[in-house]
C-alpha atoms as a PDB file:
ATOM      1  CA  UNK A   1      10.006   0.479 -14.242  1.00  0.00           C
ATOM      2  CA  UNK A   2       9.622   0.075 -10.558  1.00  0.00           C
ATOM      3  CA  UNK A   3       8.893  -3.203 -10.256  1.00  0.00           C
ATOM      4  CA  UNK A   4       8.821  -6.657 -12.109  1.00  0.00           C
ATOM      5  CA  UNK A   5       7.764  -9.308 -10.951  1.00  0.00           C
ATOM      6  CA  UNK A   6       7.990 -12.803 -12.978  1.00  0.00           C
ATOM      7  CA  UNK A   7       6.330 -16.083 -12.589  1.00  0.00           C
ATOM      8  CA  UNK A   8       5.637 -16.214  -9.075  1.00  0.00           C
ATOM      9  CA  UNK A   9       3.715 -19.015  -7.527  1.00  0.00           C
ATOM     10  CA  UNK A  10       2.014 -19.628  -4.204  1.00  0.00           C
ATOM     11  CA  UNK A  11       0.854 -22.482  -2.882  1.00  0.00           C
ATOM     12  CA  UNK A  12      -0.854 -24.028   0.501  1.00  0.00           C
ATOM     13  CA  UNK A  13      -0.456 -27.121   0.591  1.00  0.00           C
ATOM     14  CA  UNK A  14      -1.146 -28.753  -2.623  1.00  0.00           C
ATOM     15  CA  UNK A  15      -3.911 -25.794  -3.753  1.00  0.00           C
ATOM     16  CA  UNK A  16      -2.214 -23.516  -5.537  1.00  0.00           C
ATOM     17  CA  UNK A  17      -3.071 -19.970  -5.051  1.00  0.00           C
ATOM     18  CA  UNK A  18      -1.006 -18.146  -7.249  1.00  0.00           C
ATOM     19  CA  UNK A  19      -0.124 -20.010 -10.844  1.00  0.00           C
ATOM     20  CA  UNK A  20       2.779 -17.677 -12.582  1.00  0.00           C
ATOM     21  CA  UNK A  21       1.948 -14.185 -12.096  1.00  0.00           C
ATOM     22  CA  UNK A  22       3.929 -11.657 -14.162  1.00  0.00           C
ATOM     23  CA  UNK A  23       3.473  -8.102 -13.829  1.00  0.00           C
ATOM     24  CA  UNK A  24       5.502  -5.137 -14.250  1.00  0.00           C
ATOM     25  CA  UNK A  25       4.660  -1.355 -12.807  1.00  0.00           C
ATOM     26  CA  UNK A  26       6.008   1.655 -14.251  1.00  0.00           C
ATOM     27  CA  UNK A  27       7.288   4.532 -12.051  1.00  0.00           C
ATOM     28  CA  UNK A  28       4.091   6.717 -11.389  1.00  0.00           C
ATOM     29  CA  UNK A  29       1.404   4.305 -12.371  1.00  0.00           C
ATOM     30  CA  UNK A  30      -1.956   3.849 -10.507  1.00  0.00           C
ATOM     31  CA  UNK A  31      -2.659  -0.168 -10.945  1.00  0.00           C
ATOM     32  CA  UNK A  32      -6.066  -1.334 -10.051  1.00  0.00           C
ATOM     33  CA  UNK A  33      -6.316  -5.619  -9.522  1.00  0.00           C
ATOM     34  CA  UNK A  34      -9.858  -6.939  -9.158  1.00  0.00           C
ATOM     35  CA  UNK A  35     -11.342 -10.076  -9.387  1.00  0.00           C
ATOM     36  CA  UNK A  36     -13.794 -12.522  -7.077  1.00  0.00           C
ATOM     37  CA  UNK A  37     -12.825 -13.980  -3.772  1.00  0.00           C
ATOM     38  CA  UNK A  38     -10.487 -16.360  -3.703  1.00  0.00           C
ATOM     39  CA  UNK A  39      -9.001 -15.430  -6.945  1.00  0.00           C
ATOM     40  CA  UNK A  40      -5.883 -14.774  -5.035  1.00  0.00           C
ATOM     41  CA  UNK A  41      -5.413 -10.523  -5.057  1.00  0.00           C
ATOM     42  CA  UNK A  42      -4.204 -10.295  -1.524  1.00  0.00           C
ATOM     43  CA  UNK A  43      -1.361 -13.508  -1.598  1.00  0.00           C
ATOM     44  CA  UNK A  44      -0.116 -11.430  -4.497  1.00  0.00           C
ATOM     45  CA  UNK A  45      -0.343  -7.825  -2.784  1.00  0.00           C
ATOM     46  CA  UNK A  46       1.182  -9.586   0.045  1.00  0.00           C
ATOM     47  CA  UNK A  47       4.114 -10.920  -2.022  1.00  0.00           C
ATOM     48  CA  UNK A  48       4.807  -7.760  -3.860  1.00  0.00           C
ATOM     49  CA  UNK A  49       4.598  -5.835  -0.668  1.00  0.00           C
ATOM     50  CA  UNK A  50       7.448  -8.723   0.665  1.00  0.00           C
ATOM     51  CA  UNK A  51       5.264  -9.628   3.492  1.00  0.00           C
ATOM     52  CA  UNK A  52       5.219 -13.396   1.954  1.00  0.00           C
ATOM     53  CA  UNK A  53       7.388 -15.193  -0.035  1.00  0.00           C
ATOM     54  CA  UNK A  54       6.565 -16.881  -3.205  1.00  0.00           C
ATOM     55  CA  UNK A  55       7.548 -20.778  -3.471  1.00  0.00           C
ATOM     56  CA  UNK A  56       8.203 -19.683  -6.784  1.00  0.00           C
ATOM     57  CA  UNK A  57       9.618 -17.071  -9.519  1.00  0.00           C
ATOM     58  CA  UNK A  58      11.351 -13.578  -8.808  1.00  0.00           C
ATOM     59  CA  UNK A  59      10.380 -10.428  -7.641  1.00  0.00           C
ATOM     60  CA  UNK A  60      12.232  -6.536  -8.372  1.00  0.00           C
ATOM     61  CA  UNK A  61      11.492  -3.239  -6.572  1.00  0.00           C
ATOM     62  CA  UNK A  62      13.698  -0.256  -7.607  1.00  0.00           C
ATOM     63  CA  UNK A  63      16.309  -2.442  -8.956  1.00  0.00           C
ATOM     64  CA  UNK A  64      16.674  -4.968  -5.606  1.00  0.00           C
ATOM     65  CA  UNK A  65      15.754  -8.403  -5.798  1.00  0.00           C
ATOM     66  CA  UNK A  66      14.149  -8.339  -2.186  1.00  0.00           C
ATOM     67  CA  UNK A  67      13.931 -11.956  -1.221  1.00  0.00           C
ATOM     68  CA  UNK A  68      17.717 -11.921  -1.643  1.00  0.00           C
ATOM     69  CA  UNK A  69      18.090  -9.896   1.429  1.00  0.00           C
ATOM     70  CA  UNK A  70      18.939 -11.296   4.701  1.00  0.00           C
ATOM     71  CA  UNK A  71      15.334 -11.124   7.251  1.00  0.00           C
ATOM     72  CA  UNK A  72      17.014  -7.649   8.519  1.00  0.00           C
ATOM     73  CA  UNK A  73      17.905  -6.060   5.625  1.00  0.00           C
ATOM     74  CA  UNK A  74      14.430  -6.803   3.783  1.00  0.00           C
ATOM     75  CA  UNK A  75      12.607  -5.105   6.776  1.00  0.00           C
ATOM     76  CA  UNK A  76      14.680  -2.331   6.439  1.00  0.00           C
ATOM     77  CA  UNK A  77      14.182  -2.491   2.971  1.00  0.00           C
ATOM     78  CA  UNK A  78      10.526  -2.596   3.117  1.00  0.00           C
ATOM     79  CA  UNK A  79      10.593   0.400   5.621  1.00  0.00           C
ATOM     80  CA  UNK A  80      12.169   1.874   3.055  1.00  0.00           C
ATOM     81  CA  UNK A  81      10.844   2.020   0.154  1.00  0.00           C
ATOM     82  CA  UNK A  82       7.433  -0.104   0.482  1.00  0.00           C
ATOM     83  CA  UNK A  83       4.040   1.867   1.632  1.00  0.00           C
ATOM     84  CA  UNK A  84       0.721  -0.366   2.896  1.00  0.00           C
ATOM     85  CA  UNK A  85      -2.671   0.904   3.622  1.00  0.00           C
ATOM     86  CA  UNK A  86      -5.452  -1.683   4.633  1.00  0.00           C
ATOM     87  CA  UNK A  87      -8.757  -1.577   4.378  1.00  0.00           C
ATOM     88  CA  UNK A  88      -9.129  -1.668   8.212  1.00  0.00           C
ATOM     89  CA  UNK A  89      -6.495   1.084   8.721  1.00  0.00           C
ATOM     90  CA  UNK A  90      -3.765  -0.721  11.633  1.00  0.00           C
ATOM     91  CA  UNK A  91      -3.691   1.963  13.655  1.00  0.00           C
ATOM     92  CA  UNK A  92      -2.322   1.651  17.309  1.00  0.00           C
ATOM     93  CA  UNK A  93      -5.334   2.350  19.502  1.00  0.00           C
ATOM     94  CA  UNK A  94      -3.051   4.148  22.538  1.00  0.00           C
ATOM     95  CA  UNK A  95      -1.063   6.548  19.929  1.00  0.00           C
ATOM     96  CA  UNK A  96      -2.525   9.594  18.494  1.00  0.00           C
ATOM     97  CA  UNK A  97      -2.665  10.134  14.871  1.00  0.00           C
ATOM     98  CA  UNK A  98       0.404  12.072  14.448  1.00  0.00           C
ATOM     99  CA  UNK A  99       2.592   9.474  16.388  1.00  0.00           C
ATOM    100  CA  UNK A 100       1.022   6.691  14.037  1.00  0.00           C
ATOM    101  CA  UNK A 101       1.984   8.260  11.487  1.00  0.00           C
ATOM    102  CA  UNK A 102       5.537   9.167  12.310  1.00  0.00           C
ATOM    103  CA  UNK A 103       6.201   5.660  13.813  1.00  0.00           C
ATOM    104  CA  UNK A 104       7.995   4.098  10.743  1.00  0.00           C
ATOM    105  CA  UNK A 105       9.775   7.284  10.295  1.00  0.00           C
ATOM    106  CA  UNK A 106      11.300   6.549  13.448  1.00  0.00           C
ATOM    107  CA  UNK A 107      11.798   3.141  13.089  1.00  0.00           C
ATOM    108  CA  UNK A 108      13.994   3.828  10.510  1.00  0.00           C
ATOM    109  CA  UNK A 109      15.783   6.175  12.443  1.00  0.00           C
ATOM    110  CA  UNK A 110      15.237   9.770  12.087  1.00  0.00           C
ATOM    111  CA  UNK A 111      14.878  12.090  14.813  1.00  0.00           C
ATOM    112  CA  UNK A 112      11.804  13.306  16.548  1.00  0.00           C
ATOM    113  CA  UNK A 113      11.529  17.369  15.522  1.00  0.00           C
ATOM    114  CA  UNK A 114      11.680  15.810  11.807  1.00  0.00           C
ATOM    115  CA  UNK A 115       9.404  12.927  11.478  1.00  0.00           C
ATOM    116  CA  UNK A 116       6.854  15.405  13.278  1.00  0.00           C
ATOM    117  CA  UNK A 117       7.857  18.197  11.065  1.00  0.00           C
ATOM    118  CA  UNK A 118       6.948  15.615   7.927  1.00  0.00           C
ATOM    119  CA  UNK A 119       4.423  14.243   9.377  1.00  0.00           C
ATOM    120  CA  UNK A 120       2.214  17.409  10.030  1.00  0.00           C
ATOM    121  CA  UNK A 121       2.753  18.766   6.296  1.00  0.00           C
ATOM    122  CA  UNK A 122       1.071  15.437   5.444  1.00  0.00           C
ATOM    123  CA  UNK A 123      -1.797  15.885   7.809  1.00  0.00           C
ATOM    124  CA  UNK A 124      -1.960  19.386   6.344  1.00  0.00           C
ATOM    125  CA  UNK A 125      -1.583  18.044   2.982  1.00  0.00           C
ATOM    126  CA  UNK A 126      -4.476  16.002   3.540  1.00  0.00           C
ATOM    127  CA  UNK A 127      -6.381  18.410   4.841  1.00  0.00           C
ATOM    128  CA  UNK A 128      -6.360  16.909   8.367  1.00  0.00           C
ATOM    129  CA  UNK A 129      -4.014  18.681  10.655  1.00  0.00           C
ATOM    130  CA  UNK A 130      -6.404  19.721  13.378  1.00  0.00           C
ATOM    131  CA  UNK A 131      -6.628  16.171  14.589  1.00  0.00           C
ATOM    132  CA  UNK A 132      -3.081  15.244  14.479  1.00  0.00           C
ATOM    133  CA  UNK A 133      -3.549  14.742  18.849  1.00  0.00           C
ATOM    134  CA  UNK A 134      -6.736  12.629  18.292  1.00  0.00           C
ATOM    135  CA  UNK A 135      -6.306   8.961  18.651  1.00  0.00           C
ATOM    136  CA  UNK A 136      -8.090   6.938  16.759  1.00  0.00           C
ATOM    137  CA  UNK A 137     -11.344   5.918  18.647  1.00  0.00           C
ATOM    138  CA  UNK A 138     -12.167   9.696  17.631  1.00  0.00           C
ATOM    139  CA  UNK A 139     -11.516   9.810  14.541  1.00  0.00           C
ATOM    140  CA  UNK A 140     -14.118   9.215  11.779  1.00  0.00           C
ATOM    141  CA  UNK A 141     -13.656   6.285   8.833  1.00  0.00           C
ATOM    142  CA  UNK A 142     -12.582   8.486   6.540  1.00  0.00           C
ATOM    143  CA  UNK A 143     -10.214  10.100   8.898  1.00  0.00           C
ATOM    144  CA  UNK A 144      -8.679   7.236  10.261  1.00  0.00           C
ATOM    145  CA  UNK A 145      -7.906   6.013   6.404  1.00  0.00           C
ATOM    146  CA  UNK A 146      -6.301   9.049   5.569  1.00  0.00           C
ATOM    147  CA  UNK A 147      -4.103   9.246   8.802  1.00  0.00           C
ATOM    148  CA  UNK A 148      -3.499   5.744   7.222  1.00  0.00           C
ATOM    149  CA  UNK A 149      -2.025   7.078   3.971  1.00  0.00           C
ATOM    150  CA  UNK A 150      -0.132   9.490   5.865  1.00  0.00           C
ATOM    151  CA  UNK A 151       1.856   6.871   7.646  1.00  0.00           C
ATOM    152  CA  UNK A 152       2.387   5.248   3.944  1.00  0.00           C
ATOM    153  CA  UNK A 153       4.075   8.472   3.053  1.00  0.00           C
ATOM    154  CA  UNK A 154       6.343   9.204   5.951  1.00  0.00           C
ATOM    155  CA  UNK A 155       8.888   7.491   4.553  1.00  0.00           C
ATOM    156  CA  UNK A 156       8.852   8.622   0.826  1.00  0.00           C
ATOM    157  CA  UNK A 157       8.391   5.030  -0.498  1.00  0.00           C
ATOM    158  CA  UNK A 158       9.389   3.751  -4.055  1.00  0.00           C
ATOM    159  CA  UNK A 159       5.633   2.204  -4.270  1.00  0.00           C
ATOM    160  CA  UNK A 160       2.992   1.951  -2.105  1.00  0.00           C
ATOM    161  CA  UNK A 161       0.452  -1.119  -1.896  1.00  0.00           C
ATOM    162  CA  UNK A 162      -3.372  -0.633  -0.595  1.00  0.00           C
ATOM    163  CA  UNK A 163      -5.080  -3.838  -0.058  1.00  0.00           C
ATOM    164  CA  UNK A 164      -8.970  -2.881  -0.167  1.00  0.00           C
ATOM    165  CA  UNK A 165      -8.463   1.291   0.966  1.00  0.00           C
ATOM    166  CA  UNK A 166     -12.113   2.147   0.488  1.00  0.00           C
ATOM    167  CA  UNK A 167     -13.684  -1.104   1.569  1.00  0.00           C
ATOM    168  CA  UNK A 168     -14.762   0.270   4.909  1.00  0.00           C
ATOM    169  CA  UNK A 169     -15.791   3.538   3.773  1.00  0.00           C
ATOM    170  CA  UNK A 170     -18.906   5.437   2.150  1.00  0.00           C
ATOM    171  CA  UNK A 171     -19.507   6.407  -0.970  1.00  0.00           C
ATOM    172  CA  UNK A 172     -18.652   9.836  -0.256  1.00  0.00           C
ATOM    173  CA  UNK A 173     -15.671   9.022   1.355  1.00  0.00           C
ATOM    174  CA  UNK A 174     -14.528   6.296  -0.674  1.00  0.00           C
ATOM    175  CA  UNK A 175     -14.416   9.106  -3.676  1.00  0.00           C
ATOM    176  CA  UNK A 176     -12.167  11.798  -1.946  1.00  0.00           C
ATOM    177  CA  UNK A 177      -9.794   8.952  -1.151  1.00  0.00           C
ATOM    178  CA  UNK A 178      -9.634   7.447  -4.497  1.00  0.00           C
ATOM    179  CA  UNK A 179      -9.197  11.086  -6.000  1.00  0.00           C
ATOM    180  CA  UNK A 180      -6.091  11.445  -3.033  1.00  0.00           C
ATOM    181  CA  UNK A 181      -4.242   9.089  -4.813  1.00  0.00           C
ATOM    182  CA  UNK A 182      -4.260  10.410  -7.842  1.00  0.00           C
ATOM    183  CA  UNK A 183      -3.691  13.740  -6.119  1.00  0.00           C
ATOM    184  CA  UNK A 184       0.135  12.038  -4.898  1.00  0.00           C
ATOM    185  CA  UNK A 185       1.015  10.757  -7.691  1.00  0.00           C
ATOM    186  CA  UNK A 186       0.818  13.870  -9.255  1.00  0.00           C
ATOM    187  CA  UNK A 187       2.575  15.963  -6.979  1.00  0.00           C
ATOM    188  CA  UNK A 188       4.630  13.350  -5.373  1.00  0.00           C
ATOM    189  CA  UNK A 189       5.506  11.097  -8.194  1.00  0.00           C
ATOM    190  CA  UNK A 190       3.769   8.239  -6.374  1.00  0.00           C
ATOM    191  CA  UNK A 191       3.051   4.582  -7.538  1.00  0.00           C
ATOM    192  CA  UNK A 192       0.269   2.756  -6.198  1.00  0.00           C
ATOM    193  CA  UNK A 193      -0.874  -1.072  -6.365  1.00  0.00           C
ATOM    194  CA  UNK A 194      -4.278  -1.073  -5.157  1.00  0.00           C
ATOM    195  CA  UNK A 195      -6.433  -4.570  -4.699  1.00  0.00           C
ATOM    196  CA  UNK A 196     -10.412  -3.557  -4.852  1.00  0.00           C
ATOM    197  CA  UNK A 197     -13.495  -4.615  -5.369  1.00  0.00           C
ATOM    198  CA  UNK A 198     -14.676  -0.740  -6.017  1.00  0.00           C
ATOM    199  CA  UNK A 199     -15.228  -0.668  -9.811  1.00  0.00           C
ATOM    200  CA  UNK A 200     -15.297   3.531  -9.442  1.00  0.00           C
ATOM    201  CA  UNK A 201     -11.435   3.234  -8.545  1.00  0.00           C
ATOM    202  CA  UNK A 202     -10.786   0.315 -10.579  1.00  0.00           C
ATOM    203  CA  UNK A 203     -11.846   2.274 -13.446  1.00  0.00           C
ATOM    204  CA  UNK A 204     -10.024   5.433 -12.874  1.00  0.00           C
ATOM    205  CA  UNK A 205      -6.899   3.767 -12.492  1.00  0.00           C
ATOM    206  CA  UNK A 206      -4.101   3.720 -15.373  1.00  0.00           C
ATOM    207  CA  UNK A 207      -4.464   0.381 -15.351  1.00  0.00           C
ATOM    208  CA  UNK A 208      -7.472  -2.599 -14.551  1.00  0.00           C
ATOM    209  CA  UNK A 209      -5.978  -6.448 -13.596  1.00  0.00           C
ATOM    210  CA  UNK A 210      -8.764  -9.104 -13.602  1.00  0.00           C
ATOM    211  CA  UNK A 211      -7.292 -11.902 -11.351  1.00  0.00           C
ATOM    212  CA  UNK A 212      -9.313 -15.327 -11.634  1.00  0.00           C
ATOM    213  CA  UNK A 213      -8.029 -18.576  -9.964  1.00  0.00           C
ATOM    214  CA  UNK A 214      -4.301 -17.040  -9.609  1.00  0.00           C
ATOM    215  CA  UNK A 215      -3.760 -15.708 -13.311  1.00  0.00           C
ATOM    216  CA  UNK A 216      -4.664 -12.599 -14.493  1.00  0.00           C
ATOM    217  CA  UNK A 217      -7.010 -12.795 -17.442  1.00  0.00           C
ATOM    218  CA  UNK A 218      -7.189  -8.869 -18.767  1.00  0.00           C
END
């Protein structure tokens, strides 16, 4: 088990969004959650990932209860062992693709000659590494999203967390990305959490979560 999370709530206000999740995710598993809008898949991706807090219930990752950290030691944490890929990619506009995706490997403090080193044999990995000096702007959609789960790599996280991966992306696209992640996990023991409304991946995955009105139903 890499993660377990139990009972968590989130709430605005007085709506509440999230109404007692519990999940657990094995070591290596490929975890598809869909559901409608508003059904509340991102608050919980968001949660998991230890971007938000829940008002509510407890959350482990690799054995460490996150939210028990101090605010420094759950960002390094999260650098750590925590992986995100959005659907509209985050990349910083001035940086090429290989510094994006060495930039938490240097936040965490490794040297230069290695983050590049491991961050061209991803590039190469994923079949990319004659644009590792583009920046973004030249870059195509599908491109950009795989520099994307590059950076998610750098650091060899516990789990990674894609909120939406393929939602910008064609079909073509869309079906050499969801067949990369099945492609890591294989060869690098990767877990992946993956919010989507793309029933292709949703189906493929090890497992499908329907999410309506914060619960999960199936």
């Amino acid at each position: 088990m890499i993660l377990k999370a139990r009972n968590i709530v989130r709430k605005y206000s007085t709506l509440e969004i999230l109404k007692g999740i519990d999940l657990t995710i094995e070591h290596k598993e490929v975890v598809s959650i869909v559901g409608s809008s508003g059904a509340g898949k991102t608050t919980l991706l968001q949660i998991l990932g230890t971007l938000d807090k829940p008002d509510s219930g407890t959350l482990l990752i690799d054995g460490i209860e996150p939210f028990q950290l101090s605010a420094s030691k759950l960002s390094g944490f999260r650098n750590r062992s925590i992986g995100f890929i959005f659907q509209f990619h985050q990349l910083l506009p001035e940086f090429s693709a290989l510094e994006n995706i060495i930039l938490p490997s240097l936040i965490r403090g490794d040297n230069m000659s290695d983050a590049k080193k491991r961050g061209t044999e991803l590039l190469a990995k994923l079949g990319i590494e004659d644009r590792a000096e583009h920046k973004p702007s030249e870059l195509s959609g599908g491109e950009q999203q795989r520099v994307a789960v590059c950076r998610s790599l750098i650091n060899s996280p516990k789990i990674i967390f894609a909120d939406e991966p393929s939602g910008n992306l064609d079909s073509k696209n869309s079906a050499e990305l969801h067949q990369l992640f099945f492609d890591l996990r294989d060869e690098f023991g990767q877990t992946f959490v993956i919010v989507t409304h793309n029933e292709a991946l949703a189906n493929m995955s090890d497992r499908k979560l329907v999410m309506k009105d914060g619960i999960f139903i199936s």
